[in-house]
Protein backbone atom coordinates (compact mmCIF):
# COMPACT_ATOMS: atom_id res chain seq x y z
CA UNK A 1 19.59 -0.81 -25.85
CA UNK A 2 16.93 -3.00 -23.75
CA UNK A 3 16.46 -2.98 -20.21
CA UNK A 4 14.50 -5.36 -18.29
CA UNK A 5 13.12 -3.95 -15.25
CA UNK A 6 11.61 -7.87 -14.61
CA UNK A 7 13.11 -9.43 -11.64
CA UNK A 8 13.21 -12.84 -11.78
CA UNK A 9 13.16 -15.54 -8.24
CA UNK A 10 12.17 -14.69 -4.71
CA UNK A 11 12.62 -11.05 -5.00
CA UNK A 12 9.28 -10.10 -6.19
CA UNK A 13 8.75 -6.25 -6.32
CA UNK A 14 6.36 -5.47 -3.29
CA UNK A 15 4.77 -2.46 -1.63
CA UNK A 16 3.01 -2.43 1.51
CA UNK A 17 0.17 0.19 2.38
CA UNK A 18 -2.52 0.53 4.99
CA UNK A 19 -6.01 1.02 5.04
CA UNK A 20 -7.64 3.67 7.40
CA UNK A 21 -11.16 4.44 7.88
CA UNK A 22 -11.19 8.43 7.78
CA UNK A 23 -14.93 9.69 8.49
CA UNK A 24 -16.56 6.63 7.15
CA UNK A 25 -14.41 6.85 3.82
CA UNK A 26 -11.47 3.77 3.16
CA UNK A 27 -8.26 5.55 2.22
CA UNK A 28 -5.24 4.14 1.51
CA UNK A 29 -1.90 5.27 2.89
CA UNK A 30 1.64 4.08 1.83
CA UNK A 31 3.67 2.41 4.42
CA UNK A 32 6.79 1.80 2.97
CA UNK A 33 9.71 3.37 1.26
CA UNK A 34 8.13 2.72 -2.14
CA UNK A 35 5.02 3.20 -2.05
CA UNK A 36 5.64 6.33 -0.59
CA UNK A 37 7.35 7.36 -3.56
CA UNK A 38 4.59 6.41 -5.29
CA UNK A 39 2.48 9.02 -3.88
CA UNK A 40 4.97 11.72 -4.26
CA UNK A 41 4.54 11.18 -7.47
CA UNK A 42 1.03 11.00 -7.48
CA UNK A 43 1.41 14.12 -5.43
CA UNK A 44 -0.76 12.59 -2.52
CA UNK A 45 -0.65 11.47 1.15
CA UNK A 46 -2.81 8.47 -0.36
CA UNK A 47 -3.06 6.31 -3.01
CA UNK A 48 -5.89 5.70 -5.60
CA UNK A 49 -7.74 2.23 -6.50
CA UNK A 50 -6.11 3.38 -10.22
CA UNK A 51 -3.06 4.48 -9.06
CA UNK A 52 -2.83 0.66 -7.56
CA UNK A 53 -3.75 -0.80 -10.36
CA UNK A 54 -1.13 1.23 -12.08
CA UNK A 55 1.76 -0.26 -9.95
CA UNK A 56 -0.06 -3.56 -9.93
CA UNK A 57 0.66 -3.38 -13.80
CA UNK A 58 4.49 -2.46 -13.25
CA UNK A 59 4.92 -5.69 -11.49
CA UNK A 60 4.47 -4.91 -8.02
CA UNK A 61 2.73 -6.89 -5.64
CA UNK A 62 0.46 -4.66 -2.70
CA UNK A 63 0.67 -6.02 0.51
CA UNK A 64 -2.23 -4.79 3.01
CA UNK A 65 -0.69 -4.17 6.39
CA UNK A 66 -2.83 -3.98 9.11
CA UNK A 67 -2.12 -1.74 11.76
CA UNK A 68 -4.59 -2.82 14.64
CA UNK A 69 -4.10 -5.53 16.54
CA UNK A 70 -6.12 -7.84 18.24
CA UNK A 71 -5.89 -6.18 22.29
CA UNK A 72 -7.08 -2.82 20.36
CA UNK A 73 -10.05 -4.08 18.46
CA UNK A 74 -10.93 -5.77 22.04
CA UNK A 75 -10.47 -2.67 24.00
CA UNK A 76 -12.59 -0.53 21.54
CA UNK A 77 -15.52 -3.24 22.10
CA UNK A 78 -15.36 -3.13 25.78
CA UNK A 79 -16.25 0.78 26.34
């Protein structure tokens, strides 16, 4: 018996995660339902360049979310 885990039209597997600057090192966190799964797995709070490129293989698209918006950057340059 075969099962195709490929989903075919607009509803492209996707995760979203975040990128945080944590004493000068990028990590990234999971920000959705998924990808928090994903580190569960991983038994993490973040995810791994490899473990993305692992889900990246599986068919899933990574969406960056940033979290800052535009009146935060400003206010940070300001002080």
């Amino acid at each position: 018996m075969k099962i195709n885990l490929n989903r075919k039209g607009n509803n492209k597997m996707k995760i979203q995660v975040t990128i945080k600057n944590v004493y000068g090192n990028e990590l990234i966190y999971p920000k959705c339902r998924i990808s928090k799964a994903f580190a569960d797995i991983a038994k993490t709070k973040t995810l791994s360049i490899e473990v993305l490129k692992t889900i990246a293989e599986m068919g899933y698209q990574v969406q960056v979310i940033n979290e800052k918006n535009i009146e935060e950057l400003l206010q940070c340059n300001l002080i």
